[in-house]
Protein backbone atom coordinates (compact mmCIF):
# COMPACT_ATOMS: atom_id res chain seq x y z
CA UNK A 1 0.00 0.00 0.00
CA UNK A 2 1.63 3.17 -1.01
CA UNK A 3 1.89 5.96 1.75
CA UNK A 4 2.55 9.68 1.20
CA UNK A 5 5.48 10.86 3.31
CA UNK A 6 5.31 14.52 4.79
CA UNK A 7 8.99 15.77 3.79
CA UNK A 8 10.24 19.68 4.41
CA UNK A 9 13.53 20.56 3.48
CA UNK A 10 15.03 22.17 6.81
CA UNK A 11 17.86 23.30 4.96
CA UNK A 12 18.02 25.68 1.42
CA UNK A 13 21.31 25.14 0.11
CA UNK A 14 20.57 26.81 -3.07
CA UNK A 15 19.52 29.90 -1.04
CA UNK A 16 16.32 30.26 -3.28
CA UNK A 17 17.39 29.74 -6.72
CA UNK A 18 17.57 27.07 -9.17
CA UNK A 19 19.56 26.35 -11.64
CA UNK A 20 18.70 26.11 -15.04
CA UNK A 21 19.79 23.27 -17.73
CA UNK A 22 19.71 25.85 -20.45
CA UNK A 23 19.67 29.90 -21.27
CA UNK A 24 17.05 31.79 -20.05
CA UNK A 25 14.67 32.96 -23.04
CA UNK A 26 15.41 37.04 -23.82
CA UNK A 27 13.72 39.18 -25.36
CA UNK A 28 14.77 39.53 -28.95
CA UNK A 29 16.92 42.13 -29.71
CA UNK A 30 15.81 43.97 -32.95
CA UNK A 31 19.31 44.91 -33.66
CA UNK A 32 22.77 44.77 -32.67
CA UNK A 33 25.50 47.14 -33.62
CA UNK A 34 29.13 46.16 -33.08
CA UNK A 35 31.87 48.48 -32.92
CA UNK A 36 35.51 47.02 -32.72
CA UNK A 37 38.70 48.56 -32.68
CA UNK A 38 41.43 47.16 -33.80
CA UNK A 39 43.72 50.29 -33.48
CA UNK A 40 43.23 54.19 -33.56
CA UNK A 41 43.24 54.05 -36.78
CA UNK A 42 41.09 50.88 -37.91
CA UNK A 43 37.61 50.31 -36.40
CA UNK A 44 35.13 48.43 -38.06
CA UNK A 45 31.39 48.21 -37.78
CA UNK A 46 28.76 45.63 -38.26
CA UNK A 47 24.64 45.17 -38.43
CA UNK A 48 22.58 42.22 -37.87
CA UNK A 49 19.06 41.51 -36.11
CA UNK A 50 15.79 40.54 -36.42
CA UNK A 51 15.53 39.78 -39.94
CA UNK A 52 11.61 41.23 -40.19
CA UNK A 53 14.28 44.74 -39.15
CA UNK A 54 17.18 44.16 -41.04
CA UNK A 55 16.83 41.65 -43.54
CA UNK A 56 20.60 40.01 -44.38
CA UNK A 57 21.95 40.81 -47.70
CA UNK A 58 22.80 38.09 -50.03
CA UNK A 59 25.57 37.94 -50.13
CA UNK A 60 28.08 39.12 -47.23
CA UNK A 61 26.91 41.11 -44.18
CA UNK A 62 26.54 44.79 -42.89
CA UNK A 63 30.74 45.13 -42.60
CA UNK A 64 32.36 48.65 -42.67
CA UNK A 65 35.32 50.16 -41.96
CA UNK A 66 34.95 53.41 -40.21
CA UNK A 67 37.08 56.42 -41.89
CA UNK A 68 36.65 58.76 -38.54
CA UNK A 69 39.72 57.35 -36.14
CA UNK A 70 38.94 55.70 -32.57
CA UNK A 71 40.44 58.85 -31.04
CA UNK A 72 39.11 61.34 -32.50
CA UNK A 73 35.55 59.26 -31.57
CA UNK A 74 36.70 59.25 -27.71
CA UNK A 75 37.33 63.14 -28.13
CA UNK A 76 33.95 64.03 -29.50
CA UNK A 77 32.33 61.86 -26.92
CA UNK A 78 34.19 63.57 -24.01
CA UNK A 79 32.76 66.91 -25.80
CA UNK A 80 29.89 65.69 -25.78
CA UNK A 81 29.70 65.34 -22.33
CA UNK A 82 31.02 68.25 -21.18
CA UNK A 83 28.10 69.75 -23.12
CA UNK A 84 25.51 67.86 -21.09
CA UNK A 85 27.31 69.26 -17.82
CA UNK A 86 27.23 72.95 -18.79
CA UNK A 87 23.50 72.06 -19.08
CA UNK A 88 23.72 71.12 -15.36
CA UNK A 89 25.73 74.09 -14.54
CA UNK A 90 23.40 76.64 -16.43
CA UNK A 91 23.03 80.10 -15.07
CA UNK A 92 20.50 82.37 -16.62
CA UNK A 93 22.01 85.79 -17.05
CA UNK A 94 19.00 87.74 -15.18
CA UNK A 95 17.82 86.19 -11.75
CA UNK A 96 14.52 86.90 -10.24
CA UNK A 97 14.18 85.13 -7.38
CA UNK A 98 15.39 82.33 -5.71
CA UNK A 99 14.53 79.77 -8.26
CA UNK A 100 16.60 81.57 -10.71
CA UNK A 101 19.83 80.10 -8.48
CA UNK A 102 21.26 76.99 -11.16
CA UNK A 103 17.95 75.75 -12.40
CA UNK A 104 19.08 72.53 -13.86
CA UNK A 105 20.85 71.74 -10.44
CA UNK A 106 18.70 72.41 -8.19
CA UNK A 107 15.73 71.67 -10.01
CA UNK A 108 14.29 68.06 -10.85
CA UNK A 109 11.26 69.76 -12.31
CA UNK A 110 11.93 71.95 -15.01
CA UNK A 111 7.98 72.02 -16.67
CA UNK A 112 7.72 75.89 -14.96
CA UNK A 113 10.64 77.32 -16.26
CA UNK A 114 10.50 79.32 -20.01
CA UNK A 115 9.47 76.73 -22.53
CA UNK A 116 11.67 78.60 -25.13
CA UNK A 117 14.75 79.00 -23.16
CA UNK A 118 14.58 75.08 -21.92
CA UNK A 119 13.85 73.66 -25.78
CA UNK A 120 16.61 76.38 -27.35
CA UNK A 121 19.18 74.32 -24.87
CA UNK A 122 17.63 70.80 -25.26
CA UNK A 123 17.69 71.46 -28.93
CA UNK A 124 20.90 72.32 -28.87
CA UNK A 125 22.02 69.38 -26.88
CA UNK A 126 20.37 67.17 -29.76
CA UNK A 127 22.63 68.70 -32.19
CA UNK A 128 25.92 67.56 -30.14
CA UNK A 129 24.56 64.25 -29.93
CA UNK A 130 23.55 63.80 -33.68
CA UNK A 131 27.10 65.96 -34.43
CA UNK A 132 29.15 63.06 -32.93
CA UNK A 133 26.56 60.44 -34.54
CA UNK A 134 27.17 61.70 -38.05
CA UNK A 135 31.24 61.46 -37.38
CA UNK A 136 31.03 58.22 -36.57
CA UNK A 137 29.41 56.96 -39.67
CA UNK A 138 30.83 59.79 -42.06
CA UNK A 139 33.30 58.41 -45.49
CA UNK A 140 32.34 57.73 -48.87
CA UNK A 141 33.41 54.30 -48.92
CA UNK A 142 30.51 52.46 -51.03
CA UNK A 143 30.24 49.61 -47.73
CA UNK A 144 30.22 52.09 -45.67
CA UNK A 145 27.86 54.33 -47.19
CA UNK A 146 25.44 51.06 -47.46
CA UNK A 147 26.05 50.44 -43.64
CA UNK A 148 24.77 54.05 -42.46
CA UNK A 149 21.80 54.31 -44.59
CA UNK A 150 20.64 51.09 -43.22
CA UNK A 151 21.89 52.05 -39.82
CA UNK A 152 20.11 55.95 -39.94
CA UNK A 153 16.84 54.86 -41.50
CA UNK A 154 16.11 52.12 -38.33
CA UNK A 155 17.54 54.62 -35.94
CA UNK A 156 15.27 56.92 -37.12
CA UNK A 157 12.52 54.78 -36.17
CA UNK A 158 11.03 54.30 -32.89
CA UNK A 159 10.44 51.43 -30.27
CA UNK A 160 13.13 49.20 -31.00
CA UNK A 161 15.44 46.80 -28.37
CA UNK A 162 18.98 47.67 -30.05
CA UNK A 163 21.84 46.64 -28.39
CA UNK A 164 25.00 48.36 -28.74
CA UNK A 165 28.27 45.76 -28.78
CA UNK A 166 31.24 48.08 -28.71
CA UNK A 167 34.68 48.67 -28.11
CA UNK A 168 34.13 52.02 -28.33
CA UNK A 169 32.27 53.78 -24.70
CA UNK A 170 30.11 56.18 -26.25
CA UNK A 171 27.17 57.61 -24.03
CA UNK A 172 24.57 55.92 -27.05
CA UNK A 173 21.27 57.54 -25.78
CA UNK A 174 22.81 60.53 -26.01
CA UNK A 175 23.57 60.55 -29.66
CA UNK A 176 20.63 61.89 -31.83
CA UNK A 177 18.51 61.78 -35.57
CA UNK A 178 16.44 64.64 -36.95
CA UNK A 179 17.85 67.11 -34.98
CA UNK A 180 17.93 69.30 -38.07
CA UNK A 181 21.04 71.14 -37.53
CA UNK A 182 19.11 74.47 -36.86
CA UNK A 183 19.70 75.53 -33.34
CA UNK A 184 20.85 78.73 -33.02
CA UNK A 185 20.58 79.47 -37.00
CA UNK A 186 18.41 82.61 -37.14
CA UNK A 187 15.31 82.18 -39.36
CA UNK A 188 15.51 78.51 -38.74
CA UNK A 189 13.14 76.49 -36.78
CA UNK A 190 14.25 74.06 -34.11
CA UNK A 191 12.28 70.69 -33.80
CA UNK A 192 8.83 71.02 -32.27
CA UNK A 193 9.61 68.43 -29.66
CA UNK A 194 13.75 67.90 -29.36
CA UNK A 195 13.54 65.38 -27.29
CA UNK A 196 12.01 63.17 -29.21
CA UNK A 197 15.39 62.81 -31.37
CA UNK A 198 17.33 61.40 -29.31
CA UNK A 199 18.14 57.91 -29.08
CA UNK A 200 17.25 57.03 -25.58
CA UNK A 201 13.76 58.72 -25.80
CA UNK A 202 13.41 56.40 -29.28
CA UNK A 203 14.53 53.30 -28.52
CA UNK A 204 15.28 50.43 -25.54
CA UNK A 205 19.27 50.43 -25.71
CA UNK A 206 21.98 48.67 -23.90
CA UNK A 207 25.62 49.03 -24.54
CA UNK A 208 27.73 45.47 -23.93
CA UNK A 209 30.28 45.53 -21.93
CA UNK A 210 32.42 42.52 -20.50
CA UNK A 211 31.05 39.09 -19.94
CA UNK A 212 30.08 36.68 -17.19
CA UNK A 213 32.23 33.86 -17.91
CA UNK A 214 30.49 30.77 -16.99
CA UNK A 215 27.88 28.40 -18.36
CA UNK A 216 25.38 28.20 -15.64
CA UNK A 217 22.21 30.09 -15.19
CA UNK A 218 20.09 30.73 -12.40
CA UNK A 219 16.36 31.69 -11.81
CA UNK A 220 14.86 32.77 -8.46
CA UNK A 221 12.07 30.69 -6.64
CA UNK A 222 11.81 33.56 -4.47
CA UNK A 223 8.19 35.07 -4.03
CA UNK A 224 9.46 38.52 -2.57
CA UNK A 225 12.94 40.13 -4.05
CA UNK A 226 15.80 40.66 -1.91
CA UNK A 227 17.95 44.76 -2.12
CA UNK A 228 20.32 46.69 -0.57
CA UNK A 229 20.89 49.99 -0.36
CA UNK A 230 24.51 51.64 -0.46
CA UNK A 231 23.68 55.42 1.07
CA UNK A 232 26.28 58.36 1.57
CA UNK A 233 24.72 59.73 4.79
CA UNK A 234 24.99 63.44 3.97
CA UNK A 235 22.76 62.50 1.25
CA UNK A 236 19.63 61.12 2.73
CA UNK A 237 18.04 64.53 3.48
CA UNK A 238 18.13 65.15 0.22
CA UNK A 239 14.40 65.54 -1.22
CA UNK A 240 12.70 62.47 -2.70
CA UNK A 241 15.43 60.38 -1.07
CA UNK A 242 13.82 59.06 1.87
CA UNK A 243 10.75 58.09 -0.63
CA UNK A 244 13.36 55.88 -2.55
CA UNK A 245 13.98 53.97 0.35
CA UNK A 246 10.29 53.16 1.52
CA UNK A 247 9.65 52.07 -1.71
CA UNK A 248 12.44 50.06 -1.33
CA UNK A 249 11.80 48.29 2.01
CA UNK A 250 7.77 48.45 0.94
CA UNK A 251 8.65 45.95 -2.35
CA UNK A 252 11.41 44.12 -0.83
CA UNK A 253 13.27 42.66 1.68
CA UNK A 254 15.53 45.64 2.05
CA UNK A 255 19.06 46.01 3.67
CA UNK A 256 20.87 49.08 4.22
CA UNK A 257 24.14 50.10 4.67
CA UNK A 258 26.36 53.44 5.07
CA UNK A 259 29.96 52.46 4.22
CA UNK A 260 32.53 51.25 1.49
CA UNK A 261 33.81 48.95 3.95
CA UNK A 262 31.05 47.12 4.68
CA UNK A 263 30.52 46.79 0.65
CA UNK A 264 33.39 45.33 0.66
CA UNK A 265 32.80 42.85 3.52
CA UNK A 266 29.27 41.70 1.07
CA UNK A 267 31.76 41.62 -1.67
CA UNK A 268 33.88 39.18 0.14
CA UNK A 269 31.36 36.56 0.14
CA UNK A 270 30.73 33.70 -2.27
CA UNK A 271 26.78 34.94 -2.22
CA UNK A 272 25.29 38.29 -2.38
CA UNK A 273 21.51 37.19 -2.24
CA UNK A 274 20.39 40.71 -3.53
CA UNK A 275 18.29 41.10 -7.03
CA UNK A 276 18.59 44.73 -6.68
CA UNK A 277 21.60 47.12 -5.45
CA UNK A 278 20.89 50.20 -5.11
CA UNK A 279 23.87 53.05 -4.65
CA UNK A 280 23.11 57.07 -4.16
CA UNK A 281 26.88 58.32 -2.89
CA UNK A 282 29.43 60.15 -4.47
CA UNK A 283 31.54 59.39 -7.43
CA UNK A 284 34.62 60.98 -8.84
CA UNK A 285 37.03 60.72 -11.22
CA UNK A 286 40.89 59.41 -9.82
CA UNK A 287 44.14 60.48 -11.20
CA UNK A 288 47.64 59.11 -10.82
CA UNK A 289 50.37 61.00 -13.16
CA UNK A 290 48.42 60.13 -16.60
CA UNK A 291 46.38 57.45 -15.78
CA UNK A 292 42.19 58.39 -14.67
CA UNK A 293 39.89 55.96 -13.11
CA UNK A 294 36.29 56.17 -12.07
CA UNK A 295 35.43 55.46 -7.71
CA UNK A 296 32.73 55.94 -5.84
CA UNK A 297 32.67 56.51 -1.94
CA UNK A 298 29.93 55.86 0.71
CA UNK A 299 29.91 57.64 4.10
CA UNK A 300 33.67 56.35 4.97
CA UNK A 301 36.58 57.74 2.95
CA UNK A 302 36.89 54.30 0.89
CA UNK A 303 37.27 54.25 -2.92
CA UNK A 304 35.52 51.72 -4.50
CA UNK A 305 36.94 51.47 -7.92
CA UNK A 306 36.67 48.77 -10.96
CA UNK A 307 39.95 46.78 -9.62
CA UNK A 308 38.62 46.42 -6.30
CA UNK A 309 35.22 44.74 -7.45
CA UNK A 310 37.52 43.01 -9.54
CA UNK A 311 39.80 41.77 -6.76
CA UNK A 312 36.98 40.70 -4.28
CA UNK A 313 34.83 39.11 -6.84
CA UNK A 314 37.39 37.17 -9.21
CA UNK A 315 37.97 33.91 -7.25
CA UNK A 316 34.45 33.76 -6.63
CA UNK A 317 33.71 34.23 -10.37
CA UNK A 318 36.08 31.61 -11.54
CA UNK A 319 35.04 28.99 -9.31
CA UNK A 320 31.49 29.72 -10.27
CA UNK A 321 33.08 29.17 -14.20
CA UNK A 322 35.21 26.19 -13.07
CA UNK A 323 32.89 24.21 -11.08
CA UNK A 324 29.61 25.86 -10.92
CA UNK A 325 29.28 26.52 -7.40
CA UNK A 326 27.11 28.61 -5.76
CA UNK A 327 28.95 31.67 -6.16
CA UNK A 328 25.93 34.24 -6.90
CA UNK A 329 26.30 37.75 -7.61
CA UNK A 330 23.80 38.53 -10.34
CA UNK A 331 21.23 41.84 -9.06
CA UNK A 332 20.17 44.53 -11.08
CA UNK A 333 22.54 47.77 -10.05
CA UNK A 334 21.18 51.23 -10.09
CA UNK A 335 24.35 53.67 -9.69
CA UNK A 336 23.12 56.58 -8.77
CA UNK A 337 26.77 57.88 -8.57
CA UNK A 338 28.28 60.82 -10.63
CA UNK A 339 30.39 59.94 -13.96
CA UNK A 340 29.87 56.09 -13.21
CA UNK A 341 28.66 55.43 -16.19
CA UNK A 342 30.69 57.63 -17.98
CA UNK A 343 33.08 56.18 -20.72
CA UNK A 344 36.10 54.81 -18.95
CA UNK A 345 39.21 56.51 -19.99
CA UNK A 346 43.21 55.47 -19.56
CA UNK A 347 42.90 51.94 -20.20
CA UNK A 348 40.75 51.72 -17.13
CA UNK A 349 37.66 49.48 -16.85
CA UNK A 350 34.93 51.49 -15.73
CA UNK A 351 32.54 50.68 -12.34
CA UNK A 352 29.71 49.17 -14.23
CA UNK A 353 31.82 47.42 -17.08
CA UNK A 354 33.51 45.25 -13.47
CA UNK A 355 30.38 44.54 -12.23
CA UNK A 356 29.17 43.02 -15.04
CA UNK A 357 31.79 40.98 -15.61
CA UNK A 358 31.33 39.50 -12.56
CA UNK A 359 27.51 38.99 -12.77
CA UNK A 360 25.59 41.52 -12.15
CA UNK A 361 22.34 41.36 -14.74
CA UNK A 362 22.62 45.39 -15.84
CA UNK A 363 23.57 48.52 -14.46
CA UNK A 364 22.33 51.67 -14.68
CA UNK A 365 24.23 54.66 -14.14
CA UNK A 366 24.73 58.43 -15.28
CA UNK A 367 27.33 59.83 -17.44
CA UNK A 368 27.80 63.01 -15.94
CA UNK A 369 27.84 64.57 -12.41
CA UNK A 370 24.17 64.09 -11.32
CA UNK A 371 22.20 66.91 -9.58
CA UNK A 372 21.62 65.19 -6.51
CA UNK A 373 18.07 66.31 -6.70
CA UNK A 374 17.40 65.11 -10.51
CA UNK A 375 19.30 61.74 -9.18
CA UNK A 376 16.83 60.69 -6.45
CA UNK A 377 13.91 62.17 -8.47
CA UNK A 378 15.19 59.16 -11.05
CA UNK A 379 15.66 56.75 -9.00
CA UNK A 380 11.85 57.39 -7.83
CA UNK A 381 10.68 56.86 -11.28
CA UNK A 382 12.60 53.91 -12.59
CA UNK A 383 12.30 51.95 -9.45
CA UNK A 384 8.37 52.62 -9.72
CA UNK A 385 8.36 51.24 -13.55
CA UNK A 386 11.07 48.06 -12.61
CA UNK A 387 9.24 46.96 -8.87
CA UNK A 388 5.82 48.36 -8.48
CA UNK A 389 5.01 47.87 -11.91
CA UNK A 390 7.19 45.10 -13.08
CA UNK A 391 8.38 46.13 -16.51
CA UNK A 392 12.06 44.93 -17.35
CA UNK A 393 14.85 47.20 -16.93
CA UNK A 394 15.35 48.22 -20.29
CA UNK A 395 11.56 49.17 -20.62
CA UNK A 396 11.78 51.14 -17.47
CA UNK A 397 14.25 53.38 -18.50
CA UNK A 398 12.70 54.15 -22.03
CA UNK A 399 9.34 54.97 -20.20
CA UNK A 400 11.40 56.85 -17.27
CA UNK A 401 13.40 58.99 -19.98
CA UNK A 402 9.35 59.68 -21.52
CA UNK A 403 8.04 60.57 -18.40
CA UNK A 404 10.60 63.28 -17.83
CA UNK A 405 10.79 64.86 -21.22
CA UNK A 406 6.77 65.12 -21.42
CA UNK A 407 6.03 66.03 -17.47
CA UNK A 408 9.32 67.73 -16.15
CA UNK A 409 10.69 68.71 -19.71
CA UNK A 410 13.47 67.82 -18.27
CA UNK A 411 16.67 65.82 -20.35
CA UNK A 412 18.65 64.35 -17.75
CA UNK A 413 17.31 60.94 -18.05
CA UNK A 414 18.80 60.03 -21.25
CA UNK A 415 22.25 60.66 -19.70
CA UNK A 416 21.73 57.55 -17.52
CA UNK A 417 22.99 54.38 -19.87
CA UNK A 418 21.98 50.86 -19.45
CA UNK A 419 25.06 48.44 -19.52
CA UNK A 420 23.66 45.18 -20.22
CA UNK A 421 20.51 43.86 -18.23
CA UNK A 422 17.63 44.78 -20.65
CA UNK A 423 15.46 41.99 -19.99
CA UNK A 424 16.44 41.97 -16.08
CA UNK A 425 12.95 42.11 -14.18
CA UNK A 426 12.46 41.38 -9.99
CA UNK A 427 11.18 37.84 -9.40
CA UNK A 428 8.35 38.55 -8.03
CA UNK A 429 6.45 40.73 -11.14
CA UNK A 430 8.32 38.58 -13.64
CA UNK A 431 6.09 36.73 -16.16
CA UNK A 432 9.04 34.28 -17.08
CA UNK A 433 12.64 33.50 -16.48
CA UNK A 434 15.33 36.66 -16.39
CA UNK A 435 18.16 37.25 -18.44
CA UNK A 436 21.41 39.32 -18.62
């Protein structure tokens, strides 16, 4: 007579997850560009997606060699950059009251200031980005010619998943099409809504950047999602920010913490149970004779740099490779840190590119020196689209970046740039398994 045994498991040695015998399904990417350098002066650049997008040719494939040089790219990018921050740093010439005091600093909200002045500089930001766009893809080369009129025309489109696979650290959503090239041309008309150029208002985009070396997946049987917040203390009277954290504790089991050393104490361990990390410190750029890194810092005078994630997440990493252990470091990372997700320069890997690499799904970070205002305002609105409402990362962001341009007419969004992780969704909204 068969009897049913009452078994519990007292123990959870897979803390919660389970691994998979195969990928996770992704959503498809519509297209991919890849970017490789092979020197300063030979890049080359290649097309391929969803065939119903980009049908294959043929005969060969969408190949090209670029004619603008790899350094002369980094330059204009760094311009481009610096444009977005004198945006930040705007001063009108006439102030009338308090408001008046750096706008676009101390503002999140810019919907009340002059519509004309605000679209004259967005406008003008749009032609920077589709400036540095058009040197990337200008020559007369017949491939090459093929390549960006293929390239330009879905660009110019909207609503597509495009990833962007590149040696080259450009800040993508930045870059623009149908700007016109008339701001600041008397008699010329600017476009009746700039933002809507730009590429990160168009389109879902991630930029590649290292890999996770290993052949194992994992999904989470978790009903409720697991985060941590990384806080600078002078920073949590700043407005909105104490609203970031409620929603984080209210949609998940929430852990916070104050210092670089006790990041790198969670580092240090084989498992960092956390599908979402959430940092909102201070970043800054490093320099040593002619070498420039990126760091961040908490409340303690710690750097946490790319080679330190590196050095307390390697073995970990490789065993994970080698022998598929349980070795998990694989949240969602929101750095809400000035510059960190600014190209890396000096040979340096940048913050988000070493986190990554060791497992992280995505991050999410700025390009520029963040108004600390505009940053927790942000963080506010993407963490409502990614937990409350469940959309996947790289859907969060596009409808974040909308949000902003059509309520607070404010641009800021598109300077934060998804590194990898646009399918990454919380466990308990998702619909099906996660991917990187």
């Amino acid at each position: 007579m068969d009897v049913q045994l009452a078994l519990s498991a007292p123990q959870d040695p897979s803390r919660g997850y389970r691994l998979l015998a195969q990928p996770p399904a992704c959503g498809e990417r519509h297209l991919t560009v890849c970017i490789r350098t092979h020197s300063d002066t030979v890049t080359t650049l290649c097309l391929w997606g969803d065939p119903d997008v980009l049908p294959q040719p043929r005969t060969g494939s969408y190949y090209a060699k670029l004619e603008t040089g790899a350094e002369e790219l980094r330059t204009l990018s760094a311009r481009l950059i610096s444009r977005w921050q004198e945006f930040v740093a705007y001063q009108p010439s006439r102030q009338r009251g308090p408001l008046d005091v750096l706008p676009h600093t101390n503002l999140a909200d810019l919907s009340g200031r002059s519509a004309v002045e605000v679209l004259a500089q967005v406008a003008d930001l749009a032609e920077e980005g589709e400036y540095l766009l058009d040197e990337l893809l200008a020559g007369e080369g017949r491939e090459l010619a093929e390549v960006r009129r293929r390239l330009m025309d879905l660009l110019g489109r909207r609503d597509l998943r495009i990833r962007f696979d590149s040696d080259l650290e450009l800040p993508w959503p930045l870059l623009a099409v149908g700007a016109g090239h008339t701001a600041g041309i008397p008699g010329e008309e600017t476009p009746a809504d700039p933002f809507a150029t730009f590429l990160g208002h168009r389109h879902e985009i991630e930029a590649l950047s290292g890999v996770y070396p290993t052949a194992y997946w994992y999904e989470s049987t978790r009903t409720r999602p697991a985060s941590s917040a990384w806080t600078d203390e002078e920073l949590t009277g700043t407005l909105r920010a104490g609203e970031v954290i409620k929603l984080l504790g209210d949609h998940s089991e929430l852990m916070e913490r104050f210092h670089g050393s006790e990041l790198l104490a969670t580092l240090h361990q084989p498992v960092v149970d956390h599908d979402l990390m959430y940092f909102y410190c201070h970043g800054e750029y490093v320099r040593q004779g002619d070498r420039t890194w990126q760091a961040l810092r908490l409340s303690d005078p710690v750097p946490i740099d790319a080679s330190i994630v590196d050095r307390y997440r390697k073995r970990h990493t490789e065993a994970n490779a080698r022998e598929g252990t349980l070795c998990l470091f694989h949240p969602m990372v929101l750095l809400n840190v000035c510059f960190a997700g600014a190209p890396a320069t000096a040979g340096y890997a940048g913050i988000a590119a070493a986190l990554v690499e060791h497992g992280a799904l995505g991050v999410l970070a700025p390009s520029i020196a963040m108004p600390q205002v505009f940053g927790a305002e942000f963080a506010l609105r993407f963490l409502t689209f990614y937990m409350i409402e469940g959309l996947p990362a790289g859907r969060a962001v596009l409808e974040a970046v909308r949000w902003f341009a059509k309520e607070y007419r404010n641009p800021l969004a598109l300077t934060y740039g998804l590194v990898c992780g646009m399918d990454s969704r919380l466990p308990a909204y998702q619909e099906g398994p996660t991917c990187s």
